[in-house]
N, C-alpha and C. Protein backbone atom coordinates (compact mmCIF):
# COMPACT_ATOMS: atom_id res chain seq x y z
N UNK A 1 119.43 144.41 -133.66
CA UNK A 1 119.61 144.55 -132.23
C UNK A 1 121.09 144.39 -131.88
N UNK A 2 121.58 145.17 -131.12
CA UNK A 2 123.24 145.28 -130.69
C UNK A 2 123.17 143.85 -130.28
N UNK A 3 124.43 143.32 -130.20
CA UNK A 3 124.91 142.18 -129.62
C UNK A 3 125.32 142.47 -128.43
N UNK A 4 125.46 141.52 -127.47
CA UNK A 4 125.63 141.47 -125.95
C UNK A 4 127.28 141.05 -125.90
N UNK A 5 127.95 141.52 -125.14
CA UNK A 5 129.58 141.38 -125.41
C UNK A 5 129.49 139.94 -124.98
N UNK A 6 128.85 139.03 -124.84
CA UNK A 6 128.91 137.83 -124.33
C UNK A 6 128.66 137.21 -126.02
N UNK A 7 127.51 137.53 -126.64
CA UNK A 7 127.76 137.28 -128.07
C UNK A 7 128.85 137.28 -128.66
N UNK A 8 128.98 138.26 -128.66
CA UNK A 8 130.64 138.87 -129.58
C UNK A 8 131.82 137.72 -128.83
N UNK A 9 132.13 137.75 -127.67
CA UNK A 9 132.88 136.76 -127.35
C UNK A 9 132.48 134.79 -127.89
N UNK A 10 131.59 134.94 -127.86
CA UNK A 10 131.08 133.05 -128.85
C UNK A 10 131.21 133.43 -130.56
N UNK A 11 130.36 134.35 -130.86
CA UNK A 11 131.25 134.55 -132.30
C UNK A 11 132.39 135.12 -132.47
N UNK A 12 133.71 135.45 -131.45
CA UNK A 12 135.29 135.31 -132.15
C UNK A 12 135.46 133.81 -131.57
N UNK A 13 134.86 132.97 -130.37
CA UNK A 13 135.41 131.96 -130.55
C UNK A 13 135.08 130.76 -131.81
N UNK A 14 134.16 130.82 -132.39
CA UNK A 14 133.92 130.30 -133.61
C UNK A 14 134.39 130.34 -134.25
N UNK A 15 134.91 131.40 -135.07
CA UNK A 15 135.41 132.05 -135.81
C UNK A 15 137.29 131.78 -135.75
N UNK A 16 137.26 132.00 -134.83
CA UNK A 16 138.54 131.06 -133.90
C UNK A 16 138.71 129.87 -134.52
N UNK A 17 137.48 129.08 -134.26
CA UNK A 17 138.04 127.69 -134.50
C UNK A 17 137.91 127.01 -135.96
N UNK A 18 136.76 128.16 -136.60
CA UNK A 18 136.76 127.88 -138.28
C UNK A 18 138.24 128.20 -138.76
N UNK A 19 139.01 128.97 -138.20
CA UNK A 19 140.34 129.30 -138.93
C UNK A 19 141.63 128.83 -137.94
N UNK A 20 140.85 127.59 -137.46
CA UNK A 20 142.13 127.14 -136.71
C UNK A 20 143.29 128.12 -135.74
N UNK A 21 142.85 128.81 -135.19
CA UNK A 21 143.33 129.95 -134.57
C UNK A 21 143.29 129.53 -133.08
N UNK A 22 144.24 129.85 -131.96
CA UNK A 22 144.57 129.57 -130.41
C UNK A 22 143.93 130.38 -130.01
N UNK A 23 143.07 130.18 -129.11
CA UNK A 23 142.76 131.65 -128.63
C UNK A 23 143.17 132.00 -127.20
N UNK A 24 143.39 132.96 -127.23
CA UNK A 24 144.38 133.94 -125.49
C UNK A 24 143.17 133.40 -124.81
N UNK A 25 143.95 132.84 -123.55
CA UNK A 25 143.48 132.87 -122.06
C UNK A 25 142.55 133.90 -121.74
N UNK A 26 142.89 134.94 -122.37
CA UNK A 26 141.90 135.63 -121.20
C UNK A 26 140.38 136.32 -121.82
N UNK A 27 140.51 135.63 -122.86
CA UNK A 27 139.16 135.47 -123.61
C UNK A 27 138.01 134.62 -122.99
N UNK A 28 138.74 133.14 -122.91
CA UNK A 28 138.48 132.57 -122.43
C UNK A 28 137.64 132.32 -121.07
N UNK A 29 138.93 133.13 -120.06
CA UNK A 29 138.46 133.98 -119.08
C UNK A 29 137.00 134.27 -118.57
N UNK A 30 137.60 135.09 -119.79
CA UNK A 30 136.36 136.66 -119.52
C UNK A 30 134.58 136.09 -120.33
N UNK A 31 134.97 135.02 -121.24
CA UNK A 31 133.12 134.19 -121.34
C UNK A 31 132.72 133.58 -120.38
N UNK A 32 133.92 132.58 -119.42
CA UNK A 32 133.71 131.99 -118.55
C UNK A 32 132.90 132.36 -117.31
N UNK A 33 133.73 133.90 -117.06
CA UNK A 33 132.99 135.45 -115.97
C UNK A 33 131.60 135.17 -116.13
N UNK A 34 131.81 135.29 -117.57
CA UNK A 34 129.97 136.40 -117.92
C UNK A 34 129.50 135.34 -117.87
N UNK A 35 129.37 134.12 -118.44
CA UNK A 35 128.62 132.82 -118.02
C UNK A 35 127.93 132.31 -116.54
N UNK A 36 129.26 132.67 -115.79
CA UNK A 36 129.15 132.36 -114.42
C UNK A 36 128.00 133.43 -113.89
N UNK A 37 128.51 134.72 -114.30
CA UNK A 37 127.77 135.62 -113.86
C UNK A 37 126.33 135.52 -114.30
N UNK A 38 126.01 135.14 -115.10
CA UNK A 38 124.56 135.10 -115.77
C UNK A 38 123.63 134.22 -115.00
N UNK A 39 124.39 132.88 -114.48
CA UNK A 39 124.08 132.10 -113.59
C UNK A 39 123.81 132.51 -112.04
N UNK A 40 124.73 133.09 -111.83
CA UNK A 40 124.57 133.44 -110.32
C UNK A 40 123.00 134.61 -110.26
N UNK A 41 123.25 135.58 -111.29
CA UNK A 41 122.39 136.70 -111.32
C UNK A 41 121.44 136.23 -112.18
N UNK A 42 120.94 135.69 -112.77
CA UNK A 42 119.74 135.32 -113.51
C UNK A 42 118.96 133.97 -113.22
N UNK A 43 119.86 132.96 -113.24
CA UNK A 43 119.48 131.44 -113.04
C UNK A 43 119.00 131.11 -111.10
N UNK A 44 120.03 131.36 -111.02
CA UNK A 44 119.86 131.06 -109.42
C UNK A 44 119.03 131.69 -108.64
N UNK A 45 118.36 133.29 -108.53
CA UNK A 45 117.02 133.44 -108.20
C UNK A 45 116.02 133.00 -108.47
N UNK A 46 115.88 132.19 -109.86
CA UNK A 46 114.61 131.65 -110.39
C UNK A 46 114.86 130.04 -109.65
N UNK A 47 115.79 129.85 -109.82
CA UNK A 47 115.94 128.22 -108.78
C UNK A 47 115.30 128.03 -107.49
N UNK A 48 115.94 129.36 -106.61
CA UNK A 48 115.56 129.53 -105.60
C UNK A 48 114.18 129.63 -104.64
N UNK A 49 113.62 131.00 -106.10
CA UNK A 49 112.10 131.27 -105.68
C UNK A 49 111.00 130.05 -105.65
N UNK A 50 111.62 129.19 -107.11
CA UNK A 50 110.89 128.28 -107.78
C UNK A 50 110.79 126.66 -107.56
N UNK A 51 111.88 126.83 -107.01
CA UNK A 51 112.54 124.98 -106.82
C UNK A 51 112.51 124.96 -105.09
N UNK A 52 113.13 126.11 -104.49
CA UNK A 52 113.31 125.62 -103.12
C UNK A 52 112.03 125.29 -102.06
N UNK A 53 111.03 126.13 -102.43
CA UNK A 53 109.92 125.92 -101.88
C UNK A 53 109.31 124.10 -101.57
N UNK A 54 109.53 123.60 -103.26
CA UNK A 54 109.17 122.33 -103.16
C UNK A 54 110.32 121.40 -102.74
N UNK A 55 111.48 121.46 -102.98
CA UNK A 55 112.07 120.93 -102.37
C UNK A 55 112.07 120.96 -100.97
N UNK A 56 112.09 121.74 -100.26
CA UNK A 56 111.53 122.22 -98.82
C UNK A 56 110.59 120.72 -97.77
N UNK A 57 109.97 120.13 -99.05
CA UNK A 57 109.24 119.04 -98.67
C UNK A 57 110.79 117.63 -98.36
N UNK A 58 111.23 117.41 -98.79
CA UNK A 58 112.94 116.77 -98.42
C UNK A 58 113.28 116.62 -97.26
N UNK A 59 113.49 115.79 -96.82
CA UNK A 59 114.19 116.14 -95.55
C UNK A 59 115.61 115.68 -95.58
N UNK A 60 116.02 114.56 -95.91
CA UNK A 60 117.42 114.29 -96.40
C UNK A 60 118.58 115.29 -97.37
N UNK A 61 119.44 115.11 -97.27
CA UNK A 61 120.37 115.50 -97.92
C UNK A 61 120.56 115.24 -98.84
N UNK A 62 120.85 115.91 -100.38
CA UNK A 62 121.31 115.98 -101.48
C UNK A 62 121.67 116.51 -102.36
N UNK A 63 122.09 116.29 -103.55
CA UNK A 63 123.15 117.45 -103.87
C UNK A 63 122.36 117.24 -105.63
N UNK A 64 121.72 117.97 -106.36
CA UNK A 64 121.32 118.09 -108.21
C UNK A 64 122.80 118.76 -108.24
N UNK A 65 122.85 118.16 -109.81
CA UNK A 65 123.43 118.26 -110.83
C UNK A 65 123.03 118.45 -112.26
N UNK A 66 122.87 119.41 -112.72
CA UNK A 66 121.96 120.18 -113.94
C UNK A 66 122.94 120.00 -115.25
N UNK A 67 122.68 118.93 -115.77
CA UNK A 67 123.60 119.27 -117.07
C UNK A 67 122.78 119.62 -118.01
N UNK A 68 123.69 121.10 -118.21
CA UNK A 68 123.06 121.82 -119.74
C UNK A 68 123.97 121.54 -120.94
N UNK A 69 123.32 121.54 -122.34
CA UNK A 69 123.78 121.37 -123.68
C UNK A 69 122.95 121.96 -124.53
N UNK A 70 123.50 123.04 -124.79
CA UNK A 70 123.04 123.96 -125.98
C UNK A 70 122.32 123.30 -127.11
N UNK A 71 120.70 123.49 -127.30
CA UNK A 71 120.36 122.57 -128.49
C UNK A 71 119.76 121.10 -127.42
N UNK A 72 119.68 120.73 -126.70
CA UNK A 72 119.40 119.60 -126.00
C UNK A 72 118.65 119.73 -124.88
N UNK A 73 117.80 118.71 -124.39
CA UNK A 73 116.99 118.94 -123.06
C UNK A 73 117.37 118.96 -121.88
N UNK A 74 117.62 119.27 -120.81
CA UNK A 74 118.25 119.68 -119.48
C UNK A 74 118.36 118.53 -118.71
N UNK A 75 119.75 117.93 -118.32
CA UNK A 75 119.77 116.45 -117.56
C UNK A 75 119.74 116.97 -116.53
N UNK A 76 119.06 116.32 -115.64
CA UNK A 76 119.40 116.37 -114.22
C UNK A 76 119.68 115.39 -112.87
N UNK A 77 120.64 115.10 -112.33
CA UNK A 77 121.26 114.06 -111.88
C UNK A 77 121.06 113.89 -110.19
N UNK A 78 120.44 113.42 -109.77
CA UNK A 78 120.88 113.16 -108.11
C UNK A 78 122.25 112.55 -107.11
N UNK A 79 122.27 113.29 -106.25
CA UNK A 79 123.66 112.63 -105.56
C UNK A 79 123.12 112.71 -104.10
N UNK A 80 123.66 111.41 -103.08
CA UNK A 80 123.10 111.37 -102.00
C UNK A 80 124.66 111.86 -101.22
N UNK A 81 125.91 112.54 -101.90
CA UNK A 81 127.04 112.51 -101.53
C UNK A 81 126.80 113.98 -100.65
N UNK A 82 127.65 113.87 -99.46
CA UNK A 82 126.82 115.50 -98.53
C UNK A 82 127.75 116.56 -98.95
N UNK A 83 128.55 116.88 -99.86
CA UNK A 83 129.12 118.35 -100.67
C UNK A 83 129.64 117.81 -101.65
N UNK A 84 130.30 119.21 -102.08
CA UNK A 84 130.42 118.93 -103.55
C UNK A 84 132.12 118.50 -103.42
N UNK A 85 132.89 118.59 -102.52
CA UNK A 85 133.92 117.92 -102.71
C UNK A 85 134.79 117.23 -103.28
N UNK A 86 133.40 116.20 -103.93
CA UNK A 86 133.93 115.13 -104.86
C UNK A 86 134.23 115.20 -106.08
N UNK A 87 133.67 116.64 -106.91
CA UNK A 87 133.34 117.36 -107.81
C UNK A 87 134.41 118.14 -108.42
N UNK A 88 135.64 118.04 -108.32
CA UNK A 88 136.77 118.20 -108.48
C UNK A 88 136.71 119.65 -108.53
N UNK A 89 136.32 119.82 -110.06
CA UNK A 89 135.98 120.98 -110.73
C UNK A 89 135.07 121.46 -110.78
N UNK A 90 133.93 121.48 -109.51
CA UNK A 90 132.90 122.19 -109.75
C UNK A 90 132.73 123.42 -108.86
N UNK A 91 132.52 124.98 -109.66
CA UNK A 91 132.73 126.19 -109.13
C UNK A 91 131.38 126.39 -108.14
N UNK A 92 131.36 127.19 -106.91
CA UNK A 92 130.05 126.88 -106.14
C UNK A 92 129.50 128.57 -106.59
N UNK A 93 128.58 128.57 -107.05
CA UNK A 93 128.10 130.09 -107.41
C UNK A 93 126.87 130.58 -106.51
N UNK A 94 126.76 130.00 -105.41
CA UNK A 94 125.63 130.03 -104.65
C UNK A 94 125.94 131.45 -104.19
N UNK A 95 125.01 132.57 -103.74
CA UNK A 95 125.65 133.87 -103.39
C UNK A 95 125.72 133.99 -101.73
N UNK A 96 126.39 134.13 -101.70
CA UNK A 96 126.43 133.82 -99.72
C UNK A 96 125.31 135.02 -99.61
N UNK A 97 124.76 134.88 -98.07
CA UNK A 97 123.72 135.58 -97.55
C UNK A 97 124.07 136.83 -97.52
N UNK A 98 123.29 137.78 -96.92
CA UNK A 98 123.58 139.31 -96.86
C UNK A 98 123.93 139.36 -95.64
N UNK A 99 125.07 140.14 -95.26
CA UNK A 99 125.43 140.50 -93.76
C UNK A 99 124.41 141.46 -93.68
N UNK A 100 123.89 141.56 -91.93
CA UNK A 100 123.08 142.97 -91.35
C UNK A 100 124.23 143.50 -90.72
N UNK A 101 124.62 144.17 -90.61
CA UNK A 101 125.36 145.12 -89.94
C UNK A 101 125.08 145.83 -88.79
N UNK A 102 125.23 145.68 -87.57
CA UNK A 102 125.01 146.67 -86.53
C UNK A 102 125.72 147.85 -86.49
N UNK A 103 125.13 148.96 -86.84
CA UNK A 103 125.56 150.22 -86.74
C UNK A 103 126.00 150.84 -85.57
N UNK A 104 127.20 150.92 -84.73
CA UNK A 104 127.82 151.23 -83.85
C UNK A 104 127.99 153.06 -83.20
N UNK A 105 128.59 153.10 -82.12
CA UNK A 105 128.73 154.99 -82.08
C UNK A 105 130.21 154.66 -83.11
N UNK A 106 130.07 155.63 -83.16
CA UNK A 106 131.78 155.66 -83.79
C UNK A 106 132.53 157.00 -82.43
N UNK A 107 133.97 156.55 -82.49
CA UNK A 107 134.17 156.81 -81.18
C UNK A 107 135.56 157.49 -81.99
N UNK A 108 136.10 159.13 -81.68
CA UNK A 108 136.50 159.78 -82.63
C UNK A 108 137.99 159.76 -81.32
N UNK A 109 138.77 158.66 -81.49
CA UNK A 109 139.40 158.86 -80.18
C UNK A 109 141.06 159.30 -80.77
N UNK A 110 141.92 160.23 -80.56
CA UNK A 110 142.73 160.97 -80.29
C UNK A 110 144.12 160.28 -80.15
N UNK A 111 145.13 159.74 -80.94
CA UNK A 111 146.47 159.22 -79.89
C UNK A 111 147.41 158.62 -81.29
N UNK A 112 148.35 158.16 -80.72
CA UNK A 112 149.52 158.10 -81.54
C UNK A 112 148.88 157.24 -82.87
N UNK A 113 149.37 157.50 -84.34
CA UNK A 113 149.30 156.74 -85.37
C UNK A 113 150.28 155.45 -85.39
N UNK A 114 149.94 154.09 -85.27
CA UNK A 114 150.62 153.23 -84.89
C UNK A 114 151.81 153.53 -86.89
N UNK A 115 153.06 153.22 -87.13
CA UNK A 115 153.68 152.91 -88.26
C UNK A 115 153.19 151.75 -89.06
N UNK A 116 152.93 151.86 -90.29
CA UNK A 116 152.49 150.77 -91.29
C UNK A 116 153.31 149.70 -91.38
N UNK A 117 152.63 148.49 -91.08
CA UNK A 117 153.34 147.19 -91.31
C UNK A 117 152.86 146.36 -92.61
N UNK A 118 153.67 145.53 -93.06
CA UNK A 118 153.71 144.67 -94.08
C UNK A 118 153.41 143.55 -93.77
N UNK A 119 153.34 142.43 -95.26
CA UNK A 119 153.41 140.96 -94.68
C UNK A 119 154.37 141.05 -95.71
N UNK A 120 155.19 139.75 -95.41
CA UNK A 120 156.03 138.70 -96.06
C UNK A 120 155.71 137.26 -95.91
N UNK A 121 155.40 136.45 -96.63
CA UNK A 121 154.75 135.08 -96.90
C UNK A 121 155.90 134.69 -97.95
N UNK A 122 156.49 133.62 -97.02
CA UNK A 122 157.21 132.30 -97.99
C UNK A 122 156.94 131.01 -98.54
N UNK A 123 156.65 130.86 -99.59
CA UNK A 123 156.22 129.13 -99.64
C UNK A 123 157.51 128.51 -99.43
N UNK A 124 157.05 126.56 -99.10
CA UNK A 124 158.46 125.94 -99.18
C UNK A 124 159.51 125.92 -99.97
N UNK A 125 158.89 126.30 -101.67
CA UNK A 125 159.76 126.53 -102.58
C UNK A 125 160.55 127.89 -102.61
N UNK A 126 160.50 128.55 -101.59
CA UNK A 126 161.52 129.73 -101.82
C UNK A 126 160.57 130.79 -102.36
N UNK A 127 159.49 131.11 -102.96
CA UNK A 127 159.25 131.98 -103.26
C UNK A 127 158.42 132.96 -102.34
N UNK A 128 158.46 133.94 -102.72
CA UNK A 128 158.58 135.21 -101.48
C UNK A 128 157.29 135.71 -102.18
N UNK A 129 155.78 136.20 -101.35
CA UNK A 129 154.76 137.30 -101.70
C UNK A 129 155.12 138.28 -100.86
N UNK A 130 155.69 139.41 -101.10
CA UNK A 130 155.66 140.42 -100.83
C UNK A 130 155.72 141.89 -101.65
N UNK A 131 154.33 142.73 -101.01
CA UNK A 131 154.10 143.47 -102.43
C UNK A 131 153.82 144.60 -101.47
N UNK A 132 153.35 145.87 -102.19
CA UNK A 132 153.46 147.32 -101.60
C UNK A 132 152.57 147.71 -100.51
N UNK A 133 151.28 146.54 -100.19
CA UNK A 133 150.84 146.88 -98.79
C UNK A 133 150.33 145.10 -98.56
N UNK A 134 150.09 145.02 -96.79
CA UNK A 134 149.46 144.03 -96.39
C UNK A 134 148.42 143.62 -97.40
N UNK A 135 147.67 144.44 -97.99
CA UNK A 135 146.13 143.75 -98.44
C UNK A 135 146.49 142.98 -99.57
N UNK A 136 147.44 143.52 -100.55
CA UNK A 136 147.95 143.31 -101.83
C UNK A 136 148.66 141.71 -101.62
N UNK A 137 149.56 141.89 -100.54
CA UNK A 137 150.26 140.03 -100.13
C UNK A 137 149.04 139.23 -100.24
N UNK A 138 148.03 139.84 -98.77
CA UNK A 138 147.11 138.93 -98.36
C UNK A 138 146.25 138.39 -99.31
N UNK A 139 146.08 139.20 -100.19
CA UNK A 139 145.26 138.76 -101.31
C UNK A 139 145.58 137.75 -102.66
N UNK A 140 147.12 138.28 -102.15
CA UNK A 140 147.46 137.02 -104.03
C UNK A 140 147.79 135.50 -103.05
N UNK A 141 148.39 136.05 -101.76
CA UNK A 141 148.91 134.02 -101.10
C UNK A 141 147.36 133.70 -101.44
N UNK A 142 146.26 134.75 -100.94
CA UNK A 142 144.47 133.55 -100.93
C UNK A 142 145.02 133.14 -102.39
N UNK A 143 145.01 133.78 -103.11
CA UNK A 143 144.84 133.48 -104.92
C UNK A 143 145.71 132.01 -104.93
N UNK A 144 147.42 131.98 -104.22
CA UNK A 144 147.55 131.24 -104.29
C UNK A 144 147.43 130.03 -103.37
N UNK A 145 146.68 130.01 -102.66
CA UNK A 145 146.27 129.08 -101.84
C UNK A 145 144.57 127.83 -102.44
N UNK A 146 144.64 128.91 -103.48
CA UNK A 146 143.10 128.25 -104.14
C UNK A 146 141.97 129.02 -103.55
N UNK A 147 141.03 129.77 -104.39
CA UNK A 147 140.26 130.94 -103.83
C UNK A 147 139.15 129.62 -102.79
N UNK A 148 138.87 128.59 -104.17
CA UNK A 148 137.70 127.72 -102.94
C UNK A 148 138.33 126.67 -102.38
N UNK A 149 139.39 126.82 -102.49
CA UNK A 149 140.35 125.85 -101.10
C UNK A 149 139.72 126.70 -99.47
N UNK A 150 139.98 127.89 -99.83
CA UNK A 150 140.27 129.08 -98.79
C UNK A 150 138.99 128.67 -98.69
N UNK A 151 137.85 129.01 -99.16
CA UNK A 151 136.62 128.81 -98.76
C UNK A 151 135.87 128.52 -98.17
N UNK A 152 136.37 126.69 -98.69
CA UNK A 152 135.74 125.87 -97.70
C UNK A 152 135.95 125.44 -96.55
N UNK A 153 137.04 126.49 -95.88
CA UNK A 153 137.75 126.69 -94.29
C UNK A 153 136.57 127.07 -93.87
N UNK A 154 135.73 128.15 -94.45
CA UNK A 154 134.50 128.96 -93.76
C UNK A 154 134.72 130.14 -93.24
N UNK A 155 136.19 130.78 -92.88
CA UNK A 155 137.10 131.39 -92.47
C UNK A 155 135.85 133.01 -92.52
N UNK A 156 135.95 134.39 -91.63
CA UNK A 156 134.63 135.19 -91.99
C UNK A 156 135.40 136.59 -90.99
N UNK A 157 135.54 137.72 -91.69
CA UNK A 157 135.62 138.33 -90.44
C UNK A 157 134.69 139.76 -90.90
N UNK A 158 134.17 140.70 -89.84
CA UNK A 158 133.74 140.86 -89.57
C UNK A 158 132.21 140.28 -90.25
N UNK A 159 132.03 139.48 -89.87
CA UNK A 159 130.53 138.24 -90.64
C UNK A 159 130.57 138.40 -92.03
N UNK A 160 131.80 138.69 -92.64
CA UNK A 160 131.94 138.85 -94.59
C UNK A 160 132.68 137.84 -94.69
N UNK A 161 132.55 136.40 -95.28
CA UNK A 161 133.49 135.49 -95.52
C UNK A 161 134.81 136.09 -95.96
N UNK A 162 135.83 135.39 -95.94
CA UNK A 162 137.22 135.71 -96.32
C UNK A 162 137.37 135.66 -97.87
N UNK A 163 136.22 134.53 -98.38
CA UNK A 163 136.33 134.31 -99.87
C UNK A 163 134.73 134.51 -99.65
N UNK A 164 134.20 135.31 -100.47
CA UNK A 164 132.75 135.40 -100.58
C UNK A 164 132.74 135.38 -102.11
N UNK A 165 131.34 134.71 -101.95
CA UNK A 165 130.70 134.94 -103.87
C UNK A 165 130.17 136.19 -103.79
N UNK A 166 129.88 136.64 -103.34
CA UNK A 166 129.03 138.28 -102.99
C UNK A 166 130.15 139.57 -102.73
N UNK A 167 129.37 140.48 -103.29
CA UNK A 167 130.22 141.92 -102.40
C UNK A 167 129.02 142.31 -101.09
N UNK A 168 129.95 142.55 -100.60
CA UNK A 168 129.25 143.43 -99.39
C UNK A 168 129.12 144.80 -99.89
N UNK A 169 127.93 145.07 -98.49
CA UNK A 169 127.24 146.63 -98.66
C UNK A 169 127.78 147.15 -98.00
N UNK A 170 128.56 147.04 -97.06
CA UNK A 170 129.10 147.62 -96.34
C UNK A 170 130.44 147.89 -96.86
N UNK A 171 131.32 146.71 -96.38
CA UNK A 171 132.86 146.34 -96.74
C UNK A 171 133.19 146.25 -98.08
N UNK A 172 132.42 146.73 -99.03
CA UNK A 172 132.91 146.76 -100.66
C UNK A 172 134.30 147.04 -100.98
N UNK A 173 134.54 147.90 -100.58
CA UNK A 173 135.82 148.54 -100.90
C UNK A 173 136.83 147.90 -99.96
N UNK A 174 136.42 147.10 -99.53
CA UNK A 174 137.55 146.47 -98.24
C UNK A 174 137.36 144.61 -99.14
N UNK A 175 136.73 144.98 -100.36
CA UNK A 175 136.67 143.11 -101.33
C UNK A 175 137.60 143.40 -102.14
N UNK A 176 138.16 142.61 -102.63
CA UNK A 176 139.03 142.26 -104.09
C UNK A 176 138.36 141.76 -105.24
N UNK A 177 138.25 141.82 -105.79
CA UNK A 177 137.74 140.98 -106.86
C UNK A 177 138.27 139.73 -107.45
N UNK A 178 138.64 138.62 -107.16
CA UNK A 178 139.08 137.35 -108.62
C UNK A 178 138.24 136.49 -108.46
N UNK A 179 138.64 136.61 -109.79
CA UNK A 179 137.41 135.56 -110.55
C UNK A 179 136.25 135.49 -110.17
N UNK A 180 135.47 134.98 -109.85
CA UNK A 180 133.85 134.36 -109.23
C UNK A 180 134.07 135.05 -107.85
N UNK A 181 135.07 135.54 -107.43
CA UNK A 181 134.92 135.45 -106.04
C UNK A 181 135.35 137.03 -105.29
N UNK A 182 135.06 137.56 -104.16
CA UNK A 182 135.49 138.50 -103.59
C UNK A 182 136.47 138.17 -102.41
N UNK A 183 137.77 138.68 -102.37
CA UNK A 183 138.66 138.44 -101.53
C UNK A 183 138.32 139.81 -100.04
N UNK A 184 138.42 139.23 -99.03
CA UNK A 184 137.96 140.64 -97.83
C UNK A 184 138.91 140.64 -97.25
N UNK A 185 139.59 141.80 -97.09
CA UNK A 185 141.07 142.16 -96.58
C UNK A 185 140.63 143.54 -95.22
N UNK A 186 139.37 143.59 -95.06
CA UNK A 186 139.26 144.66 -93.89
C UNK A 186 139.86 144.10 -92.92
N UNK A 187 140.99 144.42 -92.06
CA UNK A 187 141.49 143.86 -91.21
C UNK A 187 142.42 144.09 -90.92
N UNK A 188 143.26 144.32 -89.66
CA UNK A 188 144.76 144.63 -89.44
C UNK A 188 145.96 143.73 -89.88
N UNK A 189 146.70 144.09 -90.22
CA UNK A 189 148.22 143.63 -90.74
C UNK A 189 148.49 142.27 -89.91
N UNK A 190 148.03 142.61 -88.37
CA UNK A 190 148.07 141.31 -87.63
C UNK A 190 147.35 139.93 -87.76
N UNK A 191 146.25 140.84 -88.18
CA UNK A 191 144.96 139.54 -88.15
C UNK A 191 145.06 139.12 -89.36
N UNK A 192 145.29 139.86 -90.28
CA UNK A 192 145.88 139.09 -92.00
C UNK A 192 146.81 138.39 -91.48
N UNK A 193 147.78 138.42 -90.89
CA UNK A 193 149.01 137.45 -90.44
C UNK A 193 148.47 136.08 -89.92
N UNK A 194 147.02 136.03 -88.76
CA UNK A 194 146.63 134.76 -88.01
C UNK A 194 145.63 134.59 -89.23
N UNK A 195 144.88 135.14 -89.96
CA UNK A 195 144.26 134.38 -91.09
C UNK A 195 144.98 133.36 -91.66
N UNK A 196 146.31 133.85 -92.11
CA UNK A 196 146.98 133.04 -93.28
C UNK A 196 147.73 132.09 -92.76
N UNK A 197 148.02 132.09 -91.48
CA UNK A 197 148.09 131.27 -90.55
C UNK A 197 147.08 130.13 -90.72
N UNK A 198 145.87 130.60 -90.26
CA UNK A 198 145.04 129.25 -90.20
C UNK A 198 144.64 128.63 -91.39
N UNK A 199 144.86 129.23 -92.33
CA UNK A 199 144.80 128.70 -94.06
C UNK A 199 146.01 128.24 -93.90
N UNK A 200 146.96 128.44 -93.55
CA UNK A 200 148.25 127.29 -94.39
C UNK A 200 148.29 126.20 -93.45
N UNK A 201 147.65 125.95 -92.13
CA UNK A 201 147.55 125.03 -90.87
C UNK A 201 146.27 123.87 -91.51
N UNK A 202 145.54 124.71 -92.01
CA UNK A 202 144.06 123.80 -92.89
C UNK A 202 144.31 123.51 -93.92
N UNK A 203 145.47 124.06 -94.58
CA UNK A 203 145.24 123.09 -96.36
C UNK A 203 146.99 122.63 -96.07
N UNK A 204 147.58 122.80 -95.11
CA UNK A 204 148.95 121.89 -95.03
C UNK A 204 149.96 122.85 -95.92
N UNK A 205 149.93 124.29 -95.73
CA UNK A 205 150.66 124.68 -97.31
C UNK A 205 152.21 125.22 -96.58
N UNK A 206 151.98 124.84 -95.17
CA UNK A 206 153.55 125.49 -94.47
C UNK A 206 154.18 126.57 -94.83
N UNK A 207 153.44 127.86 -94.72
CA UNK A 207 153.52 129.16 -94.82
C UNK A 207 154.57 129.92 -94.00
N UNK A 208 155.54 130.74 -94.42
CA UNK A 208 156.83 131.16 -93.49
C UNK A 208 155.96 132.28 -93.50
N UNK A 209 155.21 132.94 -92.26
CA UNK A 209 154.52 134.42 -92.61
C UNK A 209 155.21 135.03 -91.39
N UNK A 210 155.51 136.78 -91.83
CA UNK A 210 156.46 137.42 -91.26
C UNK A 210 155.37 139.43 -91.20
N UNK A 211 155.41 139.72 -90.13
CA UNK A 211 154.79 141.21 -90.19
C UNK A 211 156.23 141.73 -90.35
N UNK A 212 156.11 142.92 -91.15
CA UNK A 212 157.92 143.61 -91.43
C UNK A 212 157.20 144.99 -91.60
């Protein structure tokens, strides 16, 4: 039976480590993806269908913690703590809900093409994001702002989070892709400007942002 490229990636890292060998980042990476991904798309509907019902009986707040070990029986931990906050390093793979979309007239209206604007974003250290369109800036300051820093602002525009675990059906082509996460850049040059605004006002990152 073919191997699953998720195979092939655990046997070169083995293999890796029988011959004492470093292995590139983006190997690393890319098991980490498919892991995550396997979870979000395989694990977490069966949680959902299966676990939430009875949990449903709960009324308090709490947070499981599932530790898996390959070869070992499944721990599972309670926390009465109300997010995961505390969790330093823990990635949230929950898939945000589905937007409905209200389907609008579309209104075919006639008049001047406004000229294309840019962003420019400075951190305090001097360094400058500025790249060949608004979406391209807006998208690496999120990257560097921390994709679930940005997140847990809640930040949403047209009802598509700013950082979603999900692609939209609609706005697909208006997501980015990194890592675990979809970046949503549908939006004017301006309103990317008061986004990144209220991300550098909520995580303290004192953002010099400039439309050019």
């Amino acid at each position: 039976m073919k191997k699953s490229k998720l195979e092939i990636l655990y046997d070169f890292i083995a293999s890796s480590k029988e011959l004492h060998i470093d292995l590139p980042d983006d190997v690393l990476r890319q098991t980490a993806e498919m892991e995550e991904r396997i979870i979000r798309e395989d694990v977490l509907p069966v949680l959902r269908d299966k676990i939430e019902p009875t949990l449903s009986q709960i009324k308090r707040e709490l947070i499981l913690v599932t530790e898996y070990h390959p070869g070992e029986p499944i721990s599972v931990r309670i926390s009465r703590k109300r997010n995961l906050s505390d969790l330093s390093d823990a990635i949230v793979l929950t898939p945000d809900p589905v937007v409905e979309h209200r389907e609008g007239i579309t209104h075919n209206k006639k008049g001047p093409i406004s000229s294309k604007t840019n962003l420019k974003v400075t951190i305090p250290n001097g360094k400058v994001f500025f790249n060949k369109t608004a979406a391209e800036t807006f998208c690496q300051v999120i990257e560097y702002a921390g994709l679930q820093q940005v997140r847990s602002i809640g930040m949403s525009f047209c009802g598509v989070p700013i950082v979603s675990t999900s692609q939209d059906a609609k706005y697909k082509r208006a997501q980015r892709k990194s890592g675990n996460f979809f970046i949503m850049h549908h939006s004017s040059t301006r309103d990317k400007a008061k986004q990144l605004k209220q991300i550098s006002d909520a995580l303290n990152l004192d953002f010099k942002i400039e439309i050019v």
